[in-house]
N, C-alpha and C. Protein backbone atom coordinates (compact mmCIF):
# COMPACT_ATOMS: atom_id res chain seq x y z
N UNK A 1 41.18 74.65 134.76
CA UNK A 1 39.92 74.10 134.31
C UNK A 1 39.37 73.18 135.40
N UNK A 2 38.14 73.56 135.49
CA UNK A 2 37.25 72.53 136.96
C UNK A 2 37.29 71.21 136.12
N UNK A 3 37.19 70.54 137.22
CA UNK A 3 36.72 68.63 136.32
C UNK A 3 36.17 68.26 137.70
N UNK A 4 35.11 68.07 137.47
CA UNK A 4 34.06 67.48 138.35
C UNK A 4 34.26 65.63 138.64
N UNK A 5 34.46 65.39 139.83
CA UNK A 5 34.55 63.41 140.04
C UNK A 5 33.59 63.09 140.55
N UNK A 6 33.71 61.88 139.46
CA UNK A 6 32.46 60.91 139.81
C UNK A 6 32.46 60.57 141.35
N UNK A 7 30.88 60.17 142.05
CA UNK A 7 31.00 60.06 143.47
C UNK A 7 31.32 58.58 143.94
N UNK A 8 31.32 57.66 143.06
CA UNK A 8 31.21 56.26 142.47
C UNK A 8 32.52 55.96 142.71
N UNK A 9 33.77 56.28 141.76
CA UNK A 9 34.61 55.88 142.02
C UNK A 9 35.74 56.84 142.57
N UNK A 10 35.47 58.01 142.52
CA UNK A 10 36.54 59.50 142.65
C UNK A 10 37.38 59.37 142.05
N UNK A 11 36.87 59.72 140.24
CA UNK A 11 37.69 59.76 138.78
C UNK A 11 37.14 61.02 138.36
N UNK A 12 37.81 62.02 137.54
CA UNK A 12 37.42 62.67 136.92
C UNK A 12 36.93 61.74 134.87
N UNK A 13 36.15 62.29 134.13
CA UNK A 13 36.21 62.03 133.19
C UNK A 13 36.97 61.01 132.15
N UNK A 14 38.08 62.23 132.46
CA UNK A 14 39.26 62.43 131.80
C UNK A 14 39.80 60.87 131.95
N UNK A 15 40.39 60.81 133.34
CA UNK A 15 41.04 59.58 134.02
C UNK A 15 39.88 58.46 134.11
N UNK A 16 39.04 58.35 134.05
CA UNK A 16 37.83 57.41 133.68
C UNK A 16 38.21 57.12 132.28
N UNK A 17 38.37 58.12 131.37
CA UNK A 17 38.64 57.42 130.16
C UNK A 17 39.76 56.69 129.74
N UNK A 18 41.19 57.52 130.06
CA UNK A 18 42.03 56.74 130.14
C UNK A 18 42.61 55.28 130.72
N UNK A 19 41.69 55.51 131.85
CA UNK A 19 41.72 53.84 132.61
C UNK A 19 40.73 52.38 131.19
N UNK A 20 40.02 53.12 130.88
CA UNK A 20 39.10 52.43 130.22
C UNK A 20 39.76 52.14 128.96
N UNK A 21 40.50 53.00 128.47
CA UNK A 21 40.98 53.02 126.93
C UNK A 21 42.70 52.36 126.70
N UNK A 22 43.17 52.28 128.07
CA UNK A 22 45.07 51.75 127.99
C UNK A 22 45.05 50.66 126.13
N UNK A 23 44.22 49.92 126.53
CA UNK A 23 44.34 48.94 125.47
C UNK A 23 44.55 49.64 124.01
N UNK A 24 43.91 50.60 124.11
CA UNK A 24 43.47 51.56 122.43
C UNK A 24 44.76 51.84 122.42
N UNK A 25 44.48 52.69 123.55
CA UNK A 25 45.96 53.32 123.31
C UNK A 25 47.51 52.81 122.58
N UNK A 26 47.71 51.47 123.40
CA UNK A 26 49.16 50.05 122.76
C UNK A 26 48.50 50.31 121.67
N UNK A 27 47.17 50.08 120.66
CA UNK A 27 47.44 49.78 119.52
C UNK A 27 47.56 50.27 118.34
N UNK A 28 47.16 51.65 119.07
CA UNK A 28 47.16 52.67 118.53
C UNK A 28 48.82 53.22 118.14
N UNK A 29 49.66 53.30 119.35
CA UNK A 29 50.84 53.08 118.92
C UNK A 29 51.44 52.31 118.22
N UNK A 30 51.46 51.14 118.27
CA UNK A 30 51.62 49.55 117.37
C UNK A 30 51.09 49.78 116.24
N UNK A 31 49.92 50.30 115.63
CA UNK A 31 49.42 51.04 114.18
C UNK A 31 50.73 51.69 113.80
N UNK A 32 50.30 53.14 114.37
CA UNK A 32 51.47 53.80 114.46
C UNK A 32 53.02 54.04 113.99
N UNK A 33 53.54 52.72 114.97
CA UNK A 33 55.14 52.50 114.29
C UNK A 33 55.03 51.76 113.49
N UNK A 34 53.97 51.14 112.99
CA UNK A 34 54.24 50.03 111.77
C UNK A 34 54.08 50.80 110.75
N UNK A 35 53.70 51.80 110.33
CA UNK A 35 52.94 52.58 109.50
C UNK A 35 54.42 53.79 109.33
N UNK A 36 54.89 54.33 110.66
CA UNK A 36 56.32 55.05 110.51
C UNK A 36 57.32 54.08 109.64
N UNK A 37 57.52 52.93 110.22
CA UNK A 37 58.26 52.18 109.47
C UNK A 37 58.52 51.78 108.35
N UNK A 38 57.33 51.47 107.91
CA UNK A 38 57.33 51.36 107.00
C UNK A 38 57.59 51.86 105.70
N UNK A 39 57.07 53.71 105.86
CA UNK A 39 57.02 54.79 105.72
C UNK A 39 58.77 55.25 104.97
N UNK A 40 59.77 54.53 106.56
CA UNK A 40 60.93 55.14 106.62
C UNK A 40 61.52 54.15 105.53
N UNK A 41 61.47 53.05 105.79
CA UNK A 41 61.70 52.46 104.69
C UNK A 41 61.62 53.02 103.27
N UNK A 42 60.70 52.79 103.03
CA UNK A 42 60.19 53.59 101.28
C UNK A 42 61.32 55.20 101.05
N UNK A 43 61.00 55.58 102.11
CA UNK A 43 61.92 56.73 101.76
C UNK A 43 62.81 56.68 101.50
N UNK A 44 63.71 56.06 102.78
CA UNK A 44 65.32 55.74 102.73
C UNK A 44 65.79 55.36 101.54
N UNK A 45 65.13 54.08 101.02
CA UNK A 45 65.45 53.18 99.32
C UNK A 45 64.89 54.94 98.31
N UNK A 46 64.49 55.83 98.58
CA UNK A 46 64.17 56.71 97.35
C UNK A 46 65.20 57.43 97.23
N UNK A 47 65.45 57.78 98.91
CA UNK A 47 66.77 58.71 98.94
C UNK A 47 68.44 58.21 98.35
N UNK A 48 68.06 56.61 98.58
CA UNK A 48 69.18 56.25 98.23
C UNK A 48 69.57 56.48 96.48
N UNK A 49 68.60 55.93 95.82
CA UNK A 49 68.04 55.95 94.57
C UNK A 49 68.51 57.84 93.62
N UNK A 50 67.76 58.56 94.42
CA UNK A 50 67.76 59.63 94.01
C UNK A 50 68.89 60.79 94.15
N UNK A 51 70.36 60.07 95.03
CA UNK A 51 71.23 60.63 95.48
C UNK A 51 72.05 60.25 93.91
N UNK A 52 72.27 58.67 94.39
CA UNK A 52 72.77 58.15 93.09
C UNK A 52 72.39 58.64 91.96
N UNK A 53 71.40 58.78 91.56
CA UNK A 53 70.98 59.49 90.11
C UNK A 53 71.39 61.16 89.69
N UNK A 54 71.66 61.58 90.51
CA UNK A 54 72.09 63.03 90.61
C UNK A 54 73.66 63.15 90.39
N UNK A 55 74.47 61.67 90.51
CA UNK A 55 75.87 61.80 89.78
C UNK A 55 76.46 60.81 88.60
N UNK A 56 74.52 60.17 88.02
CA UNK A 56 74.48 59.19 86.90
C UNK A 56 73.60 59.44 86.36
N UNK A 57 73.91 60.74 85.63
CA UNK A 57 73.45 61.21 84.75
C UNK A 57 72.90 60.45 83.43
N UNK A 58 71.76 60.73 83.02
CA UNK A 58 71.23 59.89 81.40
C UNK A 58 72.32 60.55 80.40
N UNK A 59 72.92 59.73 79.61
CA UNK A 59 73.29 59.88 78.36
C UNK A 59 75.32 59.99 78.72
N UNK A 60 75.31 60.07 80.14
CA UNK A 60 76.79 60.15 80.77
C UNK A 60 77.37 61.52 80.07
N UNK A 61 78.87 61.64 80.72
CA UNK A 61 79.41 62.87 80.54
C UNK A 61 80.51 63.10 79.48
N UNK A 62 81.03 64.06 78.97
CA UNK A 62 82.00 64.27 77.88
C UNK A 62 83.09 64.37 78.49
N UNK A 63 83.97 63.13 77.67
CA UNK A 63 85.30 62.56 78.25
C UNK A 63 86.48 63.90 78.19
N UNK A 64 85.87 64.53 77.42
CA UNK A 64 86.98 65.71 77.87
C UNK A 64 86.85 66.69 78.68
N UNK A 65 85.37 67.03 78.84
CA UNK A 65 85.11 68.44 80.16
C UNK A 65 84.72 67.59 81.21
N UNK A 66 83.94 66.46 80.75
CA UNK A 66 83.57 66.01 82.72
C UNK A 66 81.69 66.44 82.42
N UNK A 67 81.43 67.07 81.78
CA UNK A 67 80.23 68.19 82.01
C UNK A 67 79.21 66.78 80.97
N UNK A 68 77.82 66.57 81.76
CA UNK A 68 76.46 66.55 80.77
C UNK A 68 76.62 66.43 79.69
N UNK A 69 76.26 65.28 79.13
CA UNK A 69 76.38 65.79 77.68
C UNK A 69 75.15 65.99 77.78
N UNK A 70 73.97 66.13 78.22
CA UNK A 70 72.56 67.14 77.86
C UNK A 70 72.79 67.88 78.74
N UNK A 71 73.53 68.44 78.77
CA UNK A 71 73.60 69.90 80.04
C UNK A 71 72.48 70.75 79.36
N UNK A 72 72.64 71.03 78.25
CA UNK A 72 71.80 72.26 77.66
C UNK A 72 70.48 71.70 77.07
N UNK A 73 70.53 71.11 77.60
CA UNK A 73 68.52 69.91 77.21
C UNK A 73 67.90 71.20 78.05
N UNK A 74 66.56 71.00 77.47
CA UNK A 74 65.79 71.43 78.90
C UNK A 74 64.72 69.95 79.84
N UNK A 75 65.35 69.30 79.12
CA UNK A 75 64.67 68.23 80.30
C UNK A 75 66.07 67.60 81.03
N UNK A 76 66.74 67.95 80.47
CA UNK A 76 67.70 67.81 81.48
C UNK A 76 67.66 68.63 82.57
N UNK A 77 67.21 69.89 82.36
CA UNK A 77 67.06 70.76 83.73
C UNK A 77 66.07 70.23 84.33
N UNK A 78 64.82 69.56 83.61
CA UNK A 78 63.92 68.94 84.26
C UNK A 78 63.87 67.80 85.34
N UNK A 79 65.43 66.99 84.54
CA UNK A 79 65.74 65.87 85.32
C UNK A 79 66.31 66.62 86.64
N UNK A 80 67.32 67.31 86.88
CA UNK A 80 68.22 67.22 87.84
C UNK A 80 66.82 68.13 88.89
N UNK A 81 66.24 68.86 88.80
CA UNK A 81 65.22 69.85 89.23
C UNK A 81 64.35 68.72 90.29
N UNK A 82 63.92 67.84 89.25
CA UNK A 82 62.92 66.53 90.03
C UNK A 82 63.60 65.98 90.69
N UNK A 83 65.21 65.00 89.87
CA UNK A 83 65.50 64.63 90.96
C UNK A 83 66.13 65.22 92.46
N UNK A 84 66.18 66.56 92.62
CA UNK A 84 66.73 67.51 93.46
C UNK A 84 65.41 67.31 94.49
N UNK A 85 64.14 67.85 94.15
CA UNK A 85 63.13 67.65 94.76
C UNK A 85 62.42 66.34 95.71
N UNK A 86 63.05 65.40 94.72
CA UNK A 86 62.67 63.83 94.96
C UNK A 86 63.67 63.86 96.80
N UNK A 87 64.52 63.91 96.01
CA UNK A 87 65.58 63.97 97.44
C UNK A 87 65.74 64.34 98.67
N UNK A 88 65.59 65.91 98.60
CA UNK A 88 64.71 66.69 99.42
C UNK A 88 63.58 66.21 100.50
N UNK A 89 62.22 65.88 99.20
CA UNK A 89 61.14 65.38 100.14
C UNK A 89 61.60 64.04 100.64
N UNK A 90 62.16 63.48 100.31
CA UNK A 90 62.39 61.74 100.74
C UNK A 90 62.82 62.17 102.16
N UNK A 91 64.25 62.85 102.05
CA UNK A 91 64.91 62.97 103.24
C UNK A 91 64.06 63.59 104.10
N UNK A 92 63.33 64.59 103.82
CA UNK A 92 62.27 65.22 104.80
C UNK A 92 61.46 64.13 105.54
N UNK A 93 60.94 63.10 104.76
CA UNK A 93 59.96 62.33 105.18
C UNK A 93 60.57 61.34 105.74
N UNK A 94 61.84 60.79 105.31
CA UNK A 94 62.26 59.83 106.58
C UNK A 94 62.89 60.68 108.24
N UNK A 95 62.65 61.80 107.67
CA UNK A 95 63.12 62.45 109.08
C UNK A 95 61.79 62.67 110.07
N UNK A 96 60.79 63.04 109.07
CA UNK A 96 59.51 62.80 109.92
C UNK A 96 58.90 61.53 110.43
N UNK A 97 59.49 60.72 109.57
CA UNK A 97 58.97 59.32 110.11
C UNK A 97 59.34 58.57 111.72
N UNK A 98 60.76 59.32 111.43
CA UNK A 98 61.93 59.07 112.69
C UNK A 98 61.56 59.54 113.58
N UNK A 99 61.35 61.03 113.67
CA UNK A 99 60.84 61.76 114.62
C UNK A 99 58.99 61.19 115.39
N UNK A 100 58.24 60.33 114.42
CA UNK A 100 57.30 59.32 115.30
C UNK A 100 57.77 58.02 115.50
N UNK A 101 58.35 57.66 114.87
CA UNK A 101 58.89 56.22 116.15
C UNK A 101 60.21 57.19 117.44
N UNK A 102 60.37 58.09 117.04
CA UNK A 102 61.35 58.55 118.58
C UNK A 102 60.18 58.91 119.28
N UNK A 103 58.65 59.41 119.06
CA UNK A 103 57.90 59.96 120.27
C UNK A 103 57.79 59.54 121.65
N UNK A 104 57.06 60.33 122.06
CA UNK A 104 56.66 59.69 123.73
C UNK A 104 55.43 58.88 123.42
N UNK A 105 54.54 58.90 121.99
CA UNK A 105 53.41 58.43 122.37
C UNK A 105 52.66 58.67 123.80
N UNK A 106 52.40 60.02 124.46
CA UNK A 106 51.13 60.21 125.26
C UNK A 106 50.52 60.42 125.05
N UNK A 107 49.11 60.02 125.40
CA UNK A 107 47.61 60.14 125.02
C UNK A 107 47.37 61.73 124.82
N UNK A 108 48.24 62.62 124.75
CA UNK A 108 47.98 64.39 124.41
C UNK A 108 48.52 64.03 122.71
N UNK A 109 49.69 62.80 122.65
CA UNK A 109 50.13 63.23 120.98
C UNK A 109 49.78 62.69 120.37
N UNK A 110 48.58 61.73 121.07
CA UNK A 110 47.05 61.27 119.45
C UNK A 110 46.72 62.59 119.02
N UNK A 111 46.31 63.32 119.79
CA UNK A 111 45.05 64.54 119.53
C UNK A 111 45.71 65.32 118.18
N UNK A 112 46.52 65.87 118.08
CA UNK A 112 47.15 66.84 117.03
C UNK A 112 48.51 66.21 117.03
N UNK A 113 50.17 65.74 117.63
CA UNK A 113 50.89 65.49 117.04
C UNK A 113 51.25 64.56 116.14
N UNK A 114 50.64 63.47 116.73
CA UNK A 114 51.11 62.25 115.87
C UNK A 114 50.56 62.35 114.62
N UNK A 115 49.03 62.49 114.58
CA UNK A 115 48.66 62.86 113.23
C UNK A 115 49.03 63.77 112.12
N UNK A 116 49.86 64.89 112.70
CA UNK A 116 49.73 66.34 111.84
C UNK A 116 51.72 65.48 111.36
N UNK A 117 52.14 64.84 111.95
CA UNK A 117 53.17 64.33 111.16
C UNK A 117 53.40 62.91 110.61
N UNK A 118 52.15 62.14 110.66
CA UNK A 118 52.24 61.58 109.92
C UNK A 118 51.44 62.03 108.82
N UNK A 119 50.55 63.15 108.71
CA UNK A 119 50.14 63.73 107.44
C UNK A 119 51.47 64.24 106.81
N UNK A 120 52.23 65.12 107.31
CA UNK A 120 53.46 65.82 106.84
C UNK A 120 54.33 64.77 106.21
N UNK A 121 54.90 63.06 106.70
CA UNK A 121 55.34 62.64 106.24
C UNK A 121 54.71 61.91 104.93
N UNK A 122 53.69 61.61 105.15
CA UNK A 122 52.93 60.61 104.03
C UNK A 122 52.88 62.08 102.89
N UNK A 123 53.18 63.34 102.93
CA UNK A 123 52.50 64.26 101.90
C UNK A 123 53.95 64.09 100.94
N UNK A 124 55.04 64.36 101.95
CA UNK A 124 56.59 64.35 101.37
C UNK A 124 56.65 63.32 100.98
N UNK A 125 56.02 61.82 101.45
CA UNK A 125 56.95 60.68 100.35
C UNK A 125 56.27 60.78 99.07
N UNK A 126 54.74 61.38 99.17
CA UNK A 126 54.25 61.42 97.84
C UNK A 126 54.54 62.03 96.94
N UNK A 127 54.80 63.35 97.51
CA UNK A 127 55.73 64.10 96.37
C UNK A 127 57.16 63.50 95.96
N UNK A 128 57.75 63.20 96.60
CA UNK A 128 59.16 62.37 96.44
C UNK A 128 59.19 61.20 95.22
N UNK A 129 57.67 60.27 95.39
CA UNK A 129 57.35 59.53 94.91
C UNK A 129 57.13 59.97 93.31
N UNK A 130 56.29 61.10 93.25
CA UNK A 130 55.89 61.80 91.90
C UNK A 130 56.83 62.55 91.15
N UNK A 131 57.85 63.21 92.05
CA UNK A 131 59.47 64.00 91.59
C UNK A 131 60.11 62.30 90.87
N UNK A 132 60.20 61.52 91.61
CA UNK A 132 61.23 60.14 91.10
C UNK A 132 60.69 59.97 89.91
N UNK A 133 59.10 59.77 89.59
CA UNK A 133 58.66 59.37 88.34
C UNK A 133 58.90 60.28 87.54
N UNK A 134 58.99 61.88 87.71
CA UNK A 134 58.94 62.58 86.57
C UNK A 134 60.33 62.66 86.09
N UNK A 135 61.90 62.11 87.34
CA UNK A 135 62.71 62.27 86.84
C UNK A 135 62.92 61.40 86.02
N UNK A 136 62.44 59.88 86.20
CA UNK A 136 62.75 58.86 85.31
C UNK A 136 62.24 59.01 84.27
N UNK A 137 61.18 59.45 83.96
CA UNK A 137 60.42 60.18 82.88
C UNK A 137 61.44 60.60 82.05
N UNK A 138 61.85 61.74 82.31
CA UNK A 138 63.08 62.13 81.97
C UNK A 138 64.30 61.66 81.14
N UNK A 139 64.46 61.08 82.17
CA UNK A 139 65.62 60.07 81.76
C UNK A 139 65.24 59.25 80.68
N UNK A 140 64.22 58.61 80.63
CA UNK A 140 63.77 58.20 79.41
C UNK A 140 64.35 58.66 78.14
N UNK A 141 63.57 59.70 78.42
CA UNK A 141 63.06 60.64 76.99
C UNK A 141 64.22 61.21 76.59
N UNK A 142 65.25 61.77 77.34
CA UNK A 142 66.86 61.68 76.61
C UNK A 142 67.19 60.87 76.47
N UNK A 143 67.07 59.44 76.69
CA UNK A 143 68.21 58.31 75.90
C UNK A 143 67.45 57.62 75.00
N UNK A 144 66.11 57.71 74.88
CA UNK A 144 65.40 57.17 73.68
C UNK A 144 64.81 58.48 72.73
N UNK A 145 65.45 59.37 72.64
CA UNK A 145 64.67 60.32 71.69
C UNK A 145 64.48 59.52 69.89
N UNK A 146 63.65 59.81 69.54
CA UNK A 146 63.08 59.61 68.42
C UNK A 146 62.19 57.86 68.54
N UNK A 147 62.30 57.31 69.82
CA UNK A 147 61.41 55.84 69.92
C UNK A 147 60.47 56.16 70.68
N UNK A 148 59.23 56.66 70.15
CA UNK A 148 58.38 56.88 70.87
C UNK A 148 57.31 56.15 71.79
N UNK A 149 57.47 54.80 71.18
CA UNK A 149 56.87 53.94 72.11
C UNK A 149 56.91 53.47 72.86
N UNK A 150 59.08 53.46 73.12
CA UNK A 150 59.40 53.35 74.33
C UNK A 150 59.08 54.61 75.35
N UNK A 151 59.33 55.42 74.99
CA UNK A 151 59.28 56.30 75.90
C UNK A 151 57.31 56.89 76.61
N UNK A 152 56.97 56.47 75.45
CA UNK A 152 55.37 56.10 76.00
C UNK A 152 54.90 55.28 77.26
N UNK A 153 55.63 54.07 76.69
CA UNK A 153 55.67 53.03 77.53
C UNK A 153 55.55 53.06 78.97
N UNK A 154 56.73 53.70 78.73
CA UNK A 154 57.82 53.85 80.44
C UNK A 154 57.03 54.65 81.07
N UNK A 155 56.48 55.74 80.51
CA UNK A 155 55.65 56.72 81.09
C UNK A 155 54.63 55.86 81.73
N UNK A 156 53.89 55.31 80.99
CA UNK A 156 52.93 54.71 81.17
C UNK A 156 52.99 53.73 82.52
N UNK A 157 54.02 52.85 82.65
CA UNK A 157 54.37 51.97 83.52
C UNK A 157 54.82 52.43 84.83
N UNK A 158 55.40 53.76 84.59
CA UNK A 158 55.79 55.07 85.81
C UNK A 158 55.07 55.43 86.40
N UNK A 159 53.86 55.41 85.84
CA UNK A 159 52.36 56.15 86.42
C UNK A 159 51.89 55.03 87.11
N UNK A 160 52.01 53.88 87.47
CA UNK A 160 51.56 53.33 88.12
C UNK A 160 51.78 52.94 89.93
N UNK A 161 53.35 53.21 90.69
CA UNK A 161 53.35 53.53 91.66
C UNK A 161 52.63 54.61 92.18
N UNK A 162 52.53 55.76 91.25
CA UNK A 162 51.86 57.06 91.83
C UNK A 162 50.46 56.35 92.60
N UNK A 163 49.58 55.94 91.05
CA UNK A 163 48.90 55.33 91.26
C UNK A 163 48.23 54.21 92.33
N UNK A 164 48.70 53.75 92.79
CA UNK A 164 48.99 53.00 93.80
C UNK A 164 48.98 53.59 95.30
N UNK A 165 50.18 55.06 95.48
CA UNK A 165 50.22 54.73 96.84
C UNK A 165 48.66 56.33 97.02
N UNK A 166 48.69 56.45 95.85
CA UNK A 166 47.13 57.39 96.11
C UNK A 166 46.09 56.82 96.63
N UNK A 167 45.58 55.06 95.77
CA UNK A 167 45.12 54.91 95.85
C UNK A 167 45.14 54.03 97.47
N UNK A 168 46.35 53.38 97.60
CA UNK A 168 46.34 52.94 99.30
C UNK A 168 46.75 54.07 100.29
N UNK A 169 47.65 54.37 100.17
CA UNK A 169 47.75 55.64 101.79
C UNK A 169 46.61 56.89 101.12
N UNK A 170 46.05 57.54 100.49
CA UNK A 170 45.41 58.25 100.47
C UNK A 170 43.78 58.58 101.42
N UNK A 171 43.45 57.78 101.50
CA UNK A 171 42.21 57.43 102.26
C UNK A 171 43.05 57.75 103.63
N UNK A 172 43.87 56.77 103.98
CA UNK A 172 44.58 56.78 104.97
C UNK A 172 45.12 58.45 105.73
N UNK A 173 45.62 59.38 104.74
CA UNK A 173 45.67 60.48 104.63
C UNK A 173 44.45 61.48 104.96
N UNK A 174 43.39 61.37 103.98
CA UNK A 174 42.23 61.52 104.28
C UNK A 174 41.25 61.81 105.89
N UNK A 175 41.84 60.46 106.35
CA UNK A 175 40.95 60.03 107.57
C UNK A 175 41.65 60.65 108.95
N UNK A 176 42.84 60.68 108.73
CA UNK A 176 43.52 61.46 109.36
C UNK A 176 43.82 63.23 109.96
N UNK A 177 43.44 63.44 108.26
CA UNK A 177 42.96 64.76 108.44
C UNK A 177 42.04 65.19 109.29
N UNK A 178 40.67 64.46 108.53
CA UNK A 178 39.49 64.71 109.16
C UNK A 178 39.41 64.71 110.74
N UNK A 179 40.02 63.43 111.25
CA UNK A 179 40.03 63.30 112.30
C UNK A 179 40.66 64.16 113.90
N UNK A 180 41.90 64.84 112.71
CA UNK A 180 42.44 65.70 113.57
C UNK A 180 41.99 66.77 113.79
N UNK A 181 41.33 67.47 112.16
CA UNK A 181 41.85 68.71 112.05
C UNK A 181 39.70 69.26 111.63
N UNK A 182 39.21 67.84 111.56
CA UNK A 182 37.53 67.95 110.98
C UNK A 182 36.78 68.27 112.10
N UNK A 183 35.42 68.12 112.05
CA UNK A 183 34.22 67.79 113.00
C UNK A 183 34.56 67.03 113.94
N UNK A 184 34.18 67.25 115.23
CA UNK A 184 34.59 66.17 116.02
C UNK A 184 33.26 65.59 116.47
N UNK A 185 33.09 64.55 117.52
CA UNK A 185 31.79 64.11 117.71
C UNK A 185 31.03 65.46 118.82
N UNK A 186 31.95 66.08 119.24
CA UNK A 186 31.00 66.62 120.23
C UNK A 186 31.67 67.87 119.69
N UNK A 187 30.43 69.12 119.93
CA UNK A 187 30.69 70.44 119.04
C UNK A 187 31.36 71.47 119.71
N UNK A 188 32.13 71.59 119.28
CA UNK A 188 33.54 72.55 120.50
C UNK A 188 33.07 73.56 121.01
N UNK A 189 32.02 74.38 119.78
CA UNK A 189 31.32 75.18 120.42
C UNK A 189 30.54 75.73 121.14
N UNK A 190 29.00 74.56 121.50
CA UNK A 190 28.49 74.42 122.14
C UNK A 190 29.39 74.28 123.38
N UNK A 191 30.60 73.15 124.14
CA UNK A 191 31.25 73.08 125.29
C UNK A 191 31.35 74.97 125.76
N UNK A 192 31.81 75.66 124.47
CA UNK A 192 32.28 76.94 125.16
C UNK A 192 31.46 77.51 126.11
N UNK A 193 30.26 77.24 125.11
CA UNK A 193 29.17 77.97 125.90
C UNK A 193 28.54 77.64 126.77
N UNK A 194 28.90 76.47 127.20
CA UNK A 194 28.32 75.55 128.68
C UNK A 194 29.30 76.04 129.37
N UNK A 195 30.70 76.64 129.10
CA UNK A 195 31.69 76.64 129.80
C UNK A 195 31.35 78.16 130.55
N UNK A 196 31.32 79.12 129.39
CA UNK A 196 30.93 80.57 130.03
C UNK A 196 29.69 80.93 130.85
């Protein structure tokens, strides 16, 4: 690809911008890992959470087989299903999180990497996040069967992390997209055709 230099200073564009932008760049990283971190955090405490729950079972086990005593629920299949899922995405997402604080951070892995995994991680803790509630859900509703207000309740009070990280990382999610994957300021297509 030609890149034409300025006669001014003998920079191409490109390196004109980068000289101009170093600063964006630190803080952009510094965003960045605070936002991975944070990220890894939340997960790690889900994974921990959701490992444990997968061998503390609601309602505990029968002292003579060892086995569920709601083995044959069907929200018991519901429970172990979510929390199986919960687990899954958690671990997925602290692995993606890891994998952006290990980057190189170069000004090529603003454009598409950094973003397309911190979309990937922020999508997995949400699901992780929504699997945990539906398992506790769960769990509920086998050890309080017939109290319905508890188990209303809990629901009710469960729905509110969801709530929450929709309503804060979502935008966040959002903008990210757009930014990577949307409109950009200058129209790709038109360049082609200046190009040919």
């Amino acid at each position: 690809m030609y890149e034409r230099r300025d006669r001014s200073n003998d920079m191409t564009a490109r390196e004109l911008f980068t000289m101009n932008h170093k600063k964006l760049l630190e803080d952009a990283e510094i965003s960045i890992k605070g936002t991975a971190t944070s990220c890894t955090v939340v997960g790690a405490l889900i994974v921990t959470m959701m490992f444990a729950a997968a061998f503390t079972v609601p309602g505990g086990n029968d002292g003579n087989t060892g086995f569920p005593l709601f083995l044959n629920h069907k929200l018991f299949k519901v429970y172990m299903v979510s929390d199986t899922i919960s687990l899954v995405s958690s671990t997925s997402s602290v692995i993606t999180f890891l994998g952006i604080l290990t980057s190189r951070y170069a000004e090529n892995d603003f454009l598409k990497s950094l973003p397309t995994k911190i979309m990937i991680g922020l999508i997995t803790l949400f699901s992780s996040i929504v699997s945990m509630v539906i398992a506790f859900s769960c769990a509920f509703i086998l050890m309080f069967d017939g109290e319905a207000w508890i188990v209303m309740l809990s629901i009710l009070l469960t729905s509110v992390p969801v709530i929450l990280f929709v309503w804060l990382l979502f935008p966040l999610l959002i903008k990210t997209f757009m930014s990577t994957y949307g409109p950009g300021i200058v129209d790709k297509k038109k360049i082609k055709r200046v190009k040919s």
